[in-house]
N, C-alpha and C. Protein backbone atom coordinates (compact mmCIF):
# COMPACT_ATOMS: atom_id res chain seq x y z
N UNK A 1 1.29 -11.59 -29.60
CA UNK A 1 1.52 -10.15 -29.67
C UNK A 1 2.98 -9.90 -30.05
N UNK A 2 3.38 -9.40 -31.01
CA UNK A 2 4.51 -8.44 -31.16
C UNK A 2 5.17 -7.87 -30.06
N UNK A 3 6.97 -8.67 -29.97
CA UNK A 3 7.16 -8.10 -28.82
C UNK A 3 7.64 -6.46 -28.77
N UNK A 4 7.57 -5.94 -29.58
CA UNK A 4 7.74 -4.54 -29.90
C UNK A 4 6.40 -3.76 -28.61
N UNK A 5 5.78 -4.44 -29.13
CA UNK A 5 4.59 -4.09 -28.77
C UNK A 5 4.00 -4.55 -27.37
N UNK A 6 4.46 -5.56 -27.06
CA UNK A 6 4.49 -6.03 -25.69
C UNK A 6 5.47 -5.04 -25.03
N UNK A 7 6.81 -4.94 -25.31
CA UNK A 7 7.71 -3.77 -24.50
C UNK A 7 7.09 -2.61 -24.06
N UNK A 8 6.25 -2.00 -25.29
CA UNK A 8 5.74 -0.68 -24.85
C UNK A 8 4.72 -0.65 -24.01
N UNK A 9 3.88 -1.60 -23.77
CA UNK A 9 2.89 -1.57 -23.07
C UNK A 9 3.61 -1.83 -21.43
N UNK A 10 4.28 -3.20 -21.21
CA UNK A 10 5.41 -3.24 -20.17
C UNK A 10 6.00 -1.81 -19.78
N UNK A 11 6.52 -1.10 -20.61
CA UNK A 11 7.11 0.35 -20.37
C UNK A 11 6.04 1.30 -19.63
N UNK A 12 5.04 1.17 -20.66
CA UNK A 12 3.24 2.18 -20.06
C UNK A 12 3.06 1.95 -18.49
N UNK A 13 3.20 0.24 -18.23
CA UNK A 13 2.89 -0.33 -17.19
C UNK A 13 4.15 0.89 -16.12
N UNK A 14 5.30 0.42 -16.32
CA UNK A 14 5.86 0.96 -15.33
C UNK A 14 5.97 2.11 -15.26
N UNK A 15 5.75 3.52 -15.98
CA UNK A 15 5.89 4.79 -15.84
C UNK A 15 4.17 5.16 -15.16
N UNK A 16 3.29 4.11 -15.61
CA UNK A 16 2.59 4.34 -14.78
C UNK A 16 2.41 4.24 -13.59
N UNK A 17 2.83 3.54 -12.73
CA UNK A 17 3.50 2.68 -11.24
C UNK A 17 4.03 4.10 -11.22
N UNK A 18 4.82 4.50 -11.69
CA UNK A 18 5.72 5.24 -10.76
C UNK A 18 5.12 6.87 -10.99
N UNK A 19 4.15 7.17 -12.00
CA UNK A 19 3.13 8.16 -11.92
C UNK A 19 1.97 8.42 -10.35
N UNK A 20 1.76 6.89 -10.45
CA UNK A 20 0.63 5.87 -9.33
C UNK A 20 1.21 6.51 -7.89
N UNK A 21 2.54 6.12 -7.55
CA UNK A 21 3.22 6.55 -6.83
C UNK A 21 3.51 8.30 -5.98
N UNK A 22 3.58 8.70 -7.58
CA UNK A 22 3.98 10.07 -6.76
C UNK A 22 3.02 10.60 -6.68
N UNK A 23 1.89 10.33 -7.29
CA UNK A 23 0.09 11.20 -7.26
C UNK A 23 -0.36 11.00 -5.57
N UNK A 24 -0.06 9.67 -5.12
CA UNK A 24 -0.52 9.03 -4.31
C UNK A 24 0.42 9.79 -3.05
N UNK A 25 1.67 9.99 -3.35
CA UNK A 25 2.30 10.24 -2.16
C UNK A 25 2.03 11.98 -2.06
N UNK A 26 2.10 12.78 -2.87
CA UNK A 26 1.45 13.78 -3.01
C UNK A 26 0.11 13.89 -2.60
N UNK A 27 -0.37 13.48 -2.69
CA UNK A 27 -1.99 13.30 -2.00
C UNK A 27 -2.17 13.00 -0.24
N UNK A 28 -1.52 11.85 -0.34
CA UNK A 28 -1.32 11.74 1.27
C UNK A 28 -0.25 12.97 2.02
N UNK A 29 0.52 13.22 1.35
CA UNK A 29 1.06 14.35 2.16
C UNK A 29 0.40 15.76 2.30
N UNK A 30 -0.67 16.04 1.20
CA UNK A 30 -0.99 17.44 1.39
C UNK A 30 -2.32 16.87 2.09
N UNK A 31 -3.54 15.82 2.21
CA UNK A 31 -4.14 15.61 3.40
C UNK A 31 -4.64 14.40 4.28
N UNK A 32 -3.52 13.53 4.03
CA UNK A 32 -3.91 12.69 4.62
C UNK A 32 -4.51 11.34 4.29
N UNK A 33 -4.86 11.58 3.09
CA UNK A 33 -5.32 10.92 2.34
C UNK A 33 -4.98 10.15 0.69
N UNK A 34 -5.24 9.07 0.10
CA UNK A 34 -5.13 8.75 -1.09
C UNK A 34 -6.36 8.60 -1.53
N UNK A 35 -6.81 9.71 -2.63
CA UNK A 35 -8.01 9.94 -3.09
C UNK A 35 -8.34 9.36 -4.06
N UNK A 36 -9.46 8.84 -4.21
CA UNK A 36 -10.34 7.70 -5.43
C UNK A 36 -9.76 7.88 -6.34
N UNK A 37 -9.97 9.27 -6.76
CA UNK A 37 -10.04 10.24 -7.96
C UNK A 37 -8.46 10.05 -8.65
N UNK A 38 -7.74 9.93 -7.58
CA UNK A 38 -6.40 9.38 -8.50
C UNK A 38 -6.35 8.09 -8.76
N UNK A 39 -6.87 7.25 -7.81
CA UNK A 39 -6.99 5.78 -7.88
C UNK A 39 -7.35 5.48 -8.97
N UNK A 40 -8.59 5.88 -9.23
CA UNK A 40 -9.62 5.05 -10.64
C UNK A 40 -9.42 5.04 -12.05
N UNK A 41 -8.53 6.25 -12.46
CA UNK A 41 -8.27 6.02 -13.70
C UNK A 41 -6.83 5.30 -13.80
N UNK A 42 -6.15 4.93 -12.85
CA UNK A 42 -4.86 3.88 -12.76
C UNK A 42 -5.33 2.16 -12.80
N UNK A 43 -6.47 2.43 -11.54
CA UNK A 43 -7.48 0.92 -11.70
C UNK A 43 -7.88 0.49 -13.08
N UNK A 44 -8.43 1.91 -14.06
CA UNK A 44 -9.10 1.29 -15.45
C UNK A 44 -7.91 1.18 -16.09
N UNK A 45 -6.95 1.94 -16.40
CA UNK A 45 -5.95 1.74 -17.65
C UNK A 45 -5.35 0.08 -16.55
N UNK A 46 -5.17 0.23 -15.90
CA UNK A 46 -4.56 -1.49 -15.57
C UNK A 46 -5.53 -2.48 -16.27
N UNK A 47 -6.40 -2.35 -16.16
CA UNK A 47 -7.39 -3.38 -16.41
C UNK A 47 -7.38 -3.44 -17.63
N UNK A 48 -7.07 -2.01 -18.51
CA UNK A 48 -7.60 -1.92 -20.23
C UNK A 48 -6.29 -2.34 -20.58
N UNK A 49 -4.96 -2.17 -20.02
CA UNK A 49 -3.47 -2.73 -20.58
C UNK A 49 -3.65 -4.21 -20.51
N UNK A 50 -4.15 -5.18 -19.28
CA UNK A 50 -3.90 -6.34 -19.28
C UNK A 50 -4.68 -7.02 -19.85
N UNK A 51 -5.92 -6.25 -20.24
CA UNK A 51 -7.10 -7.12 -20.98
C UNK A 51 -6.14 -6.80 -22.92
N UNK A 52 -5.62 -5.76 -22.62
CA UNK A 52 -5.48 -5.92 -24.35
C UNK A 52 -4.09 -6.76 -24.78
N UNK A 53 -3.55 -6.84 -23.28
CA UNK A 53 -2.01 -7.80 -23.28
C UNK A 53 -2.48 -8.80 -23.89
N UNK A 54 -3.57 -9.60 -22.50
CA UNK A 54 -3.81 -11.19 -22.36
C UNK A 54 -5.59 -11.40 -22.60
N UNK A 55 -5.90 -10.34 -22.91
CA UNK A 55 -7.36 -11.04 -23.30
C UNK A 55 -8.26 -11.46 -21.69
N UNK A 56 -8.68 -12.41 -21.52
CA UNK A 56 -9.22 -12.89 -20.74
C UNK A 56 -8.66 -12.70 -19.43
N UNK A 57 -7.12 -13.71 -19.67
CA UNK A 57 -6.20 -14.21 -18.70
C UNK A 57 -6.07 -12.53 -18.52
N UNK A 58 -5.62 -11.36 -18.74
CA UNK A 58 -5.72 -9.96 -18.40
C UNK A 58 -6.63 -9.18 -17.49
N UNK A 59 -7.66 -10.16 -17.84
CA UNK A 59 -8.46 -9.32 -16.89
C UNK A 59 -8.78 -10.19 -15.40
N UNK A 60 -8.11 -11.59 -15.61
CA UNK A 60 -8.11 -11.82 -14.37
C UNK A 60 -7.15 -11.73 -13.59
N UNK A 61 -5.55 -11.59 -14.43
CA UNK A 61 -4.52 -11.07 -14.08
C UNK A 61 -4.59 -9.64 -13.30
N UNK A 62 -5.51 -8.45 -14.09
CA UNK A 62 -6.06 -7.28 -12.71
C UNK A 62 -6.75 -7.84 -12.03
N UNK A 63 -8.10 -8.88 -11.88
CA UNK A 63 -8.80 -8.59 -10.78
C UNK A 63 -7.75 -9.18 -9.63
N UNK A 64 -7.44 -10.25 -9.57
CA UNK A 64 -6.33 -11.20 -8.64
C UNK A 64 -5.68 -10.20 -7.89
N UNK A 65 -4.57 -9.42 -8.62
CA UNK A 65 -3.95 -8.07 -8.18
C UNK A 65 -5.05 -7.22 -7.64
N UNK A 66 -6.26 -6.97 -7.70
CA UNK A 66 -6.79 -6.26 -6.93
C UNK A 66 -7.46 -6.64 -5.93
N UNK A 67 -7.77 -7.71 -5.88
CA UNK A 67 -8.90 -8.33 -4.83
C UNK A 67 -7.79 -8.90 -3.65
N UNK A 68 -6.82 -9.28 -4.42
CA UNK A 68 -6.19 -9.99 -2.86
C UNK A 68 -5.64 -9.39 -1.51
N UNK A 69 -5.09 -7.78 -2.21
CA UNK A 69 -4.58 -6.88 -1.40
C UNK A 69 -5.79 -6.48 0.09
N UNK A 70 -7.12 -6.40 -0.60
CA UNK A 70 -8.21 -5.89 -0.10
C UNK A 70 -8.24 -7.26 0.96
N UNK A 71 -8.36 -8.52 0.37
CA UNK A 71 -8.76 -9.58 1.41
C UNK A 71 -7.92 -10.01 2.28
N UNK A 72 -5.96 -9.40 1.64
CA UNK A 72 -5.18 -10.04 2.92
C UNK A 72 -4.79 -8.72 4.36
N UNK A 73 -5.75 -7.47 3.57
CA UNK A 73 -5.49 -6.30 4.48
C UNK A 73 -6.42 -5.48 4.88
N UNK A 74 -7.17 -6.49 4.68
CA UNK A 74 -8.64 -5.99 5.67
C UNK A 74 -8.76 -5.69 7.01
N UNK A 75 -8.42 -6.72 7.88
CA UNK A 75 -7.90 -7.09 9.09
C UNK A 75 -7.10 -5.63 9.64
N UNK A 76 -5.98 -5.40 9.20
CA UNK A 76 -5.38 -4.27 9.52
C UNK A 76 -6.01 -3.05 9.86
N UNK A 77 -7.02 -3.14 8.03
CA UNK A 77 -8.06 -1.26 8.39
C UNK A 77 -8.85 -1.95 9.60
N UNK A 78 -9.12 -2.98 9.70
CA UNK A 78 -10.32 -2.70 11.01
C UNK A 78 -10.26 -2.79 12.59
N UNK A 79 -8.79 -3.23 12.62
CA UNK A 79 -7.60 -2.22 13.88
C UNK A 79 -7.59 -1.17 13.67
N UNK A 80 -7.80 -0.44 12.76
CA UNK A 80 -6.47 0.66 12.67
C UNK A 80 -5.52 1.23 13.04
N UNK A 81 -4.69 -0.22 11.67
CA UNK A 81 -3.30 -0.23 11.91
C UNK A 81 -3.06 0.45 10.15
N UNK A 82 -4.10 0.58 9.54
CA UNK A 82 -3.97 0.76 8.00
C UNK A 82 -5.02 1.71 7.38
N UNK A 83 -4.52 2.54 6.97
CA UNK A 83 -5.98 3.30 6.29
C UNK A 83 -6.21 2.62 4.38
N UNK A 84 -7.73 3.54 4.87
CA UNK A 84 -8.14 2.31 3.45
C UNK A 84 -7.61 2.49 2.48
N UNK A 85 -6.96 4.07 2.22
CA UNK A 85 -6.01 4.59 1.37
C UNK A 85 -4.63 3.49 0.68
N UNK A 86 -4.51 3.48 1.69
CA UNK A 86 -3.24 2.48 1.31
C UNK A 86 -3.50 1.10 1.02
N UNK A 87 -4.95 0.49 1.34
CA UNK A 87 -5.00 -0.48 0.98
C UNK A 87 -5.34 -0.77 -0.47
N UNK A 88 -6.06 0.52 -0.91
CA UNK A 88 -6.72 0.91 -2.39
C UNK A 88 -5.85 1.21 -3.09
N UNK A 89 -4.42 1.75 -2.76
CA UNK A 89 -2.88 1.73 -3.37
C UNK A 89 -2.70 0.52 -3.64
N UNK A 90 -2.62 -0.01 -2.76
CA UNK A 90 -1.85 -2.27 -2.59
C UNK A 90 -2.98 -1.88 -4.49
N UNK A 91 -4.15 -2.13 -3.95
CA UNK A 91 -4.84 -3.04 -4.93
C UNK A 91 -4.81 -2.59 -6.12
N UNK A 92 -4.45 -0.98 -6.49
CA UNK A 92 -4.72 0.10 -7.68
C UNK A 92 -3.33 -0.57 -8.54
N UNK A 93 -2.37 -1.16 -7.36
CA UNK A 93 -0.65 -1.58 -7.91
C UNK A 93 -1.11 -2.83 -8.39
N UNK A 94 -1.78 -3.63 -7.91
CA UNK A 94 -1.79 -5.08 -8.06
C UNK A 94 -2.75 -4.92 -9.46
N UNK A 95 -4.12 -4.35 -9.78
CA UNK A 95 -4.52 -3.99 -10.72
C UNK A 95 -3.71 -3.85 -12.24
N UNK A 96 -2.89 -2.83 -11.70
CA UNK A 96 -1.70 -2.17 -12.86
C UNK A 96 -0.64 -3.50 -12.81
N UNK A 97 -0.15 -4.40 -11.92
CA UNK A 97 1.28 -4.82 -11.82
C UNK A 97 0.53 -6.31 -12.43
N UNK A 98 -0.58 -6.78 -11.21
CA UNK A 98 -0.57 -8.30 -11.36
C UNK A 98 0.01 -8.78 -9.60
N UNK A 99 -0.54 -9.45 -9.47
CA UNK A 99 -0.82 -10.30 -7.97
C UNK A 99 0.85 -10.53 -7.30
N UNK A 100 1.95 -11.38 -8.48
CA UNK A 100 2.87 -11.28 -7.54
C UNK A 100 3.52 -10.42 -7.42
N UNK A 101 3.68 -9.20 -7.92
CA UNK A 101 4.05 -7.60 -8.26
C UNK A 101 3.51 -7.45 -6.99
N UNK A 102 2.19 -7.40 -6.53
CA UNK A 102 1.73 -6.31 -5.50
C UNK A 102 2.14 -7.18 -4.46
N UNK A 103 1.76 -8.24 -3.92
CA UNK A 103 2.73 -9.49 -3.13
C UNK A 103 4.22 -9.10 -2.46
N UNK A 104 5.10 -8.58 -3.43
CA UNK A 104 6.34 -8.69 -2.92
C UNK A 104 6.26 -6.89 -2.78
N UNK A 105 5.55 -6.44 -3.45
CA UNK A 105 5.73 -4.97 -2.84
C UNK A 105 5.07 -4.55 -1.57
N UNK A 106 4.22 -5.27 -1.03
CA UNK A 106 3.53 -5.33 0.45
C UNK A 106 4.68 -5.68 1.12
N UNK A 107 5.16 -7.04 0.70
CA UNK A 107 6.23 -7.09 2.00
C UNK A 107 7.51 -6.30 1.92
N UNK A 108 7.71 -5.98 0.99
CA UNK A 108 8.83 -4.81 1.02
C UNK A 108 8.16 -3.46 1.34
N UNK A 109 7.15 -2.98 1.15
CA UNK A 109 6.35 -2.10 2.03
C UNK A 109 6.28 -1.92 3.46
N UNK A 110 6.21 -3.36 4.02
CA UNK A 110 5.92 -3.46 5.52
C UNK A 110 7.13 -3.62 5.83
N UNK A 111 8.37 -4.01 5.51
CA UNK A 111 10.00 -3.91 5.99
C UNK A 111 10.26 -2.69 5.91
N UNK A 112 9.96 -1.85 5.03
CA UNK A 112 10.25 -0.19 5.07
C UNK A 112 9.54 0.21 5.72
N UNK A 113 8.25 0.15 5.99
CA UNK A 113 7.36 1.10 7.18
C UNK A 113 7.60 0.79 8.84
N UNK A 114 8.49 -0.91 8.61
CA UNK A 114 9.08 -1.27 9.59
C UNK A 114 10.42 -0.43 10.20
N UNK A 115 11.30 -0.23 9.29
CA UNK A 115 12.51 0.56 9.54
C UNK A 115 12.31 1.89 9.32
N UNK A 116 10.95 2.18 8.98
CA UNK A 116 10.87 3.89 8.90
C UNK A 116 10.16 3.95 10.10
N UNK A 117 9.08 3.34 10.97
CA UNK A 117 8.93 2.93 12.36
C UNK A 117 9.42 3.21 13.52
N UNK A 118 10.82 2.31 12.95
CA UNK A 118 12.12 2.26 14.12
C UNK A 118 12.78 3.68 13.94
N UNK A 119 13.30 4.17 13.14
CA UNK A 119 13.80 5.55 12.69
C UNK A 119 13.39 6.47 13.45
N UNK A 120 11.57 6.15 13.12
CA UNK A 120 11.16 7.82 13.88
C UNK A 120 10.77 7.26 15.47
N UNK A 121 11.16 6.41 15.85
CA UNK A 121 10.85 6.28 17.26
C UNK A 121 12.42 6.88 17.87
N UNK A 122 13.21 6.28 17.28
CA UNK A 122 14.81 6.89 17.46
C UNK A 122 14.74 8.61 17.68
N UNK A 123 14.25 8.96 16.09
CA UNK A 123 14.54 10.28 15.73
C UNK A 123 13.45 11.63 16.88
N UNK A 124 12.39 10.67 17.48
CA UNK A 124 11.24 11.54 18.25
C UNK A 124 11.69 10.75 19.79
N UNK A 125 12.34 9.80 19.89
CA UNK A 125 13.04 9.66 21.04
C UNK A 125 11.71 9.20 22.05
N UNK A 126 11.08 8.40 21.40
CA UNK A 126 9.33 7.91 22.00
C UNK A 126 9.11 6.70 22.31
N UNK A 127 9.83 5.77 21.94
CA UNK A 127 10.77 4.02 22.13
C UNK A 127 9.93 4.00 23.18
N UNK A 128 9.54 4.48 24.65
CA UNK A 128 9.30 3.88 25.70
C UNK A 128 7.79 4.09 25.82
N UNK A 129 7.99 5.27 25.23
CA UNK A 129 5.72 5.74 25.21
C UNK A 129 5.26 4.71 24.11
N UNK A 130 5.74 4.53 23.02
CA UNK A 130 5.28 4.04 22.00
C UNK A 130 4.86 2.11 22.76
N UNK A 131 6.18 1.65 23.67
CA UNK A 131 6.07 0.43 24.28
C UNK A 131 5.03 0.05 25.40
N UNK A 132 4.63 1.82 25.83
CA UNK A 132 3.84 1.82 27.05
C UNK A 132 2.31 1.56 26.46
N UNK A 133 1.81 2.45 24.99
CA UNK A 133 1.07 2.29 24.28
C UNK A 133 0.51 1.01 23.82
N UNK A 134 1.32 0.23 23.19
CA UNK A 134 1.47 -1.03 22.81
C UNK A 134 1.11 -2.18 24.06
N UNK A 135 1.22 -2.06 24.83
CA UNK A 135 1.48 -2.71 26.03
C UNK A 135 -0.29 -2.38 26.70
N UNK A 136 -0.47 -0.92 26.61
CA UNK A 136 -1.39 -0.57 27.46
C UNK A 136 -2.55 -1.42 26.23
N UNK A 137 -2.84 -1.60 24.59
CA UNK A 137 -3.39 -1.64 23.95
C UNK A 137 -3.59 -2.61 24.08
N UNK A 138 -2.82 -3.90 23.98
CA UNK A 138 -2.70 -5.47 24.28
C UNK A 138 -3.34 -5.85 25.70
N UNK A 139 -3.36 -5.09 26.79
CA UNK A 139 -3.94 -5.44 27.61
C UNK A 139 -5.49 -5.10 27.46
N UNK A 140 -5.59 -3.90 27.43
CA UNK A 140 -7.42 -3.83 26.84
C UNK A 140 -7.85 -4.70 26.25
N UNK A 141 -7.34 -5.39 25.38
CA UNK A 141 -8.14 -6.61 24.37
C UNK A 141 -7.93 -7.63 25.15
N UNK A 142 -6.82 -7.58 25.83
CA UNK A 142 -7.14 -9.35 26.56
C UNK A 142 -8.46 -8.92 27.63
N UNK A 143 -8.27 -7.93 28.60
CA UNK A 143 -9.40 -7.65 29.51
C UNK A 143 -10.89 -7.04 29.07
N UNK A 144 -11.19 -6.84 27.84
CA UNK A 144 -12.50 -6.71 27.18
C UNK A 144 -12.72 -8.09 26.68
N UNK A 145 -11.51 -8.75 26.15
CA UNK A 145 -11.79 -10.20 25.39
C UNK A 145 -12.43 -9.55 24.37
N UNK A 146 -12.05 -8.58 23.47
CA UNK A 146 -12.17 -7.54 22.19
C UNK A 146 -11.04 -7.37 21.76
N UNK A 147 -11.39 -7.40 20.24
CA UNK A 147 -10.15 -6.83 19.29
C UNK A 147 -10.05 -5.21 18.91
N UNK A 148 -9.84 -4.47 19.62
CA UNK A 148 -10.18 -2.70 19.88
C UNK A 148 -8.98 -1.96 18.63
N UNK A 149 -9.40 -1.47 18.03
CA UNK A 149 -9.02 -0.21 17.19
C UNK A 149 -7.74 -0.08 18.30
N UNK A 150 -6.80 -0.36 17.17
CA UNK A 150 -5.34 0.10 17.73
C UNK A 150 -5.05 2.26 17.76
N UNK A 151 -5.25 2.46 16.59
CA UNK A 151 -5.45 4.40 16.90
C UNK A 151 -6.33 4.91 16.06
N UNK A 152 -6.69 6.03 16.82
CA UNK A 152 -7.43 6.83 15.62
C UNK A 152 -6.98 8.25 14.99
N UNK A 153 -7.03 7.34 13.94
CA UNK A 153 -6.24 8.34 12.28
C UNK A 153 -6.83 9.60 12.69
N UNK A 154 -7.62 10.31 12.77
CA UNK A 154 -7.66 11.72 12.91
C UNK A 154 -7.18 12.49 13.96
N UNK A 155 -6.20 11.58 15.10
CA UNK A 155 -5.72 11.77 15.86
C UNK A 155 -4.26 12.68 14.97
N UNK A 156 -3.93 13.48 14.99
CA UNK A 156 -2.61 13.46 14.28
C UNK A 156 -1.22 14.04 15.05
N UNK A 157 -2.02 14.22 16.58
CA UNK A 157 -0.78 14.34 17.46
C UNK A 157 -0.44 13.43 18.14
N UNK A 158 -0.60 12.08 17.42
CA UNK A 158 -0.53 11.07 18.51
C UNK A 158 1.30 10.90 17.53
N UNK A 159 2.23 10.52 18.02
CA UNK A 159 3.66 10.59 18.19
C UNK A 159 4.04 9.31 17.32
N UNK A 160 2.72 8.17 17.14
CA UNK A 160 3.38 6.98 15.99
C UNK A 160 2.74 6.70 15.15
N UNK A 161 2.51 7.90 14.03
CA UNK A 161 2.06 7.49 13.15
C UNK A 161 2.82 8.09 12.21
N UNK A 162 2.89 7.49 11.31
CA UNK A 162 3.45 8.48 10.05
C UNK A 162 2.48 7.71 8.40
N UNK A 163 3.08 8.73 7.21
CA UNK A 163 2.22 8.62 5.74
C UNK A 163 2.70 7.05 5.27
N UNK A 164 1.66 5.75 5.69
CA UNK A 164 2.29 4.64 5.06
C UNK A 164 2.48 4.46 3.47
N UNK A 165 2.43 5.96 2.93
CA UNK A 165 2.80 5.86 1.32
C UNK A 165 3.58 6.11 0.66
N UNK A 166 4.31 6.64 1.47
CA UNK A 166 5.88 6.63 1.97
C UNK A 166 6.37 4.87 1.92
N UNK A 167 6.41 4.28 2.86
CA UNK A 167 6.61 2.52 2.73
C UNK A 167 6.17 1.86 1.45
N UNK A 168 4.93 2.26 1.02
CA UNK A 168 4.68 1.57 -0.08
C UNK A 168 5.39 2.40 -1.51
N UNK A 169 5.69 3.41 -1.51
CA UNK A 169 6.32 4.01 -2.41
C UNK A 169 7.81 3.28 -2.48
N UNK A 170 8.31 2.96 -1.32
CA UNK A 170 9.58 2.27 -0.97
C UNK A 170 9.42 1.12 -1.47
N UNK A 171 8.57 0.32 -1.13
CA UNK A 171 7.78 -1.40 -1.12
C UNK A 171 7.93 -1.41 -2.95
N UNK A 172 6.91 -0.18 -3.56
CA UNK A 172 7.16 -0.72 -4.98
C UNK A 172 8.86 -0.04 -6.05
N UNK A 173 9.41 0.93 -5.51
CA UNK A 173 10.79 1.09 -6.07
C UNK A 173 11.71 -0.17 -5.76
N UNK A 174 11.51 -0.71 -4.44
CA UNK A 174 12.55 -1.47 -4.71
C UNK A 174 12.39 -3.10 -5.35
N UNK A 175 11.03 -3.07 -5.40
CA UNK A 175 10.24 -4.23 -6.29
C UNK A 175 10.43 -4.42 -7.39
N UNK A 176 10.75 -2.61 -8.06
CA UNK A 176 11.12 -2.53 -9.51
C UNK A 176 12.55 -2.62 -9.58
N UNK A 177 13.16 -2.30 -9.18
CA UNK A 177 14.77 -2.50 -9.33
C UNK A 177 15.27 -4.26 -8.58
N UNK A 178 14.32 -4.41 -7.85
CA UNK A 178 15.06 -6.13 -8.05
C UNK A 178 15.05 -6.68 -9.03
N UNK A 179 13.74 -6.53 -9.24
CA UNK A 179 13.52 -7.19 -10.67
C UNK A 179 14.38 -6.81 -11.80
N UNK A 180 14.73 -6.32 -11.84
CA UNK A 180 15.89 -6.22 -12.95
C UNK A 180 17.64 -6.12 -12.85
């Protein structure tokens, strides 16, 4: 391929990411949610950019990026410690980016949702409920000998939760600026 032509598609790639981004964070902030409907046409143009990049190797370059997010953060939605929203983000990025793209933006995701975490426990001054929570939660599962749903999302006055698309919005900006 013409690298003229490789650039622009690379370029497509990233204004789309960062389109991906603000649809998504816009969405979760007005309800809560990251809706299909923005998801799916980011899922197909990933798939139609990398299949026309790399042919074959393109389209397994999206599925990889999409399937792995789902299989290494499954576990999480079925605590809920993660809504599926955000996991369909991981994979809609990994789709569009490619496997080690979405990889290093999870864990730079989860270091920012980590320090945005700590922030609002500071900023809501909840450090000790949030420990009492945690504490009270860990003991239920050892004394059921069950792995119990950490909260429930439609709860929205519960004091520790906040929009994890926010973190992942963080997770993939600063993914893009290392890289270069």
């Amino acid at each position: 391929m013409d690298l003229k032509v490789e650039v622009i598609f690379i370029t497509i790639k990233y204004i789309g990411i960062i389109m991906l981004i603000t649809l998504a964070l816009i969405s979760d902030i007005k309800t809560y949610k990251i809706k299909n409907y923005i998801l799916l046409p980011f899922i197909i143009a990933g798939f139609i950019t990398n299949i026309y990049i790399d042919g074959i190797s393109g389209l397994v370059f999206s599925f990889k990026g999409m399937a792995v997010p789902t299989i290494l953060l499954i576990t999480l939605f079925a605590l809920r410690m993660l809504g599926a929203g955000d996991i369909k983000l991981f994979s809609t990025i990994g789709a569009i980016m490619g496997l080690d793209f979405v990889l290093y933006t999870m864990a730079y995701s989860f270091l920012a949702g980590g320090a945005m975490a700590l922030f609002l426990i500071i900023f809501r001054k909840n450090g000790i409920e949030r420990f009492k929570y945690l504490f009270k939660y860990l003991k239920s599962c050892i004394i059921t000998l069950s792995i119990l749903p950490y909260t429930d999302f439609k709860d929205k006055s519960d004091g520790g939760k906040f929009r994890f698309a926010f973190a992942i919005a963080c997770g993939v900006l600063i993914n893009l600026f290392q890289k270069n």
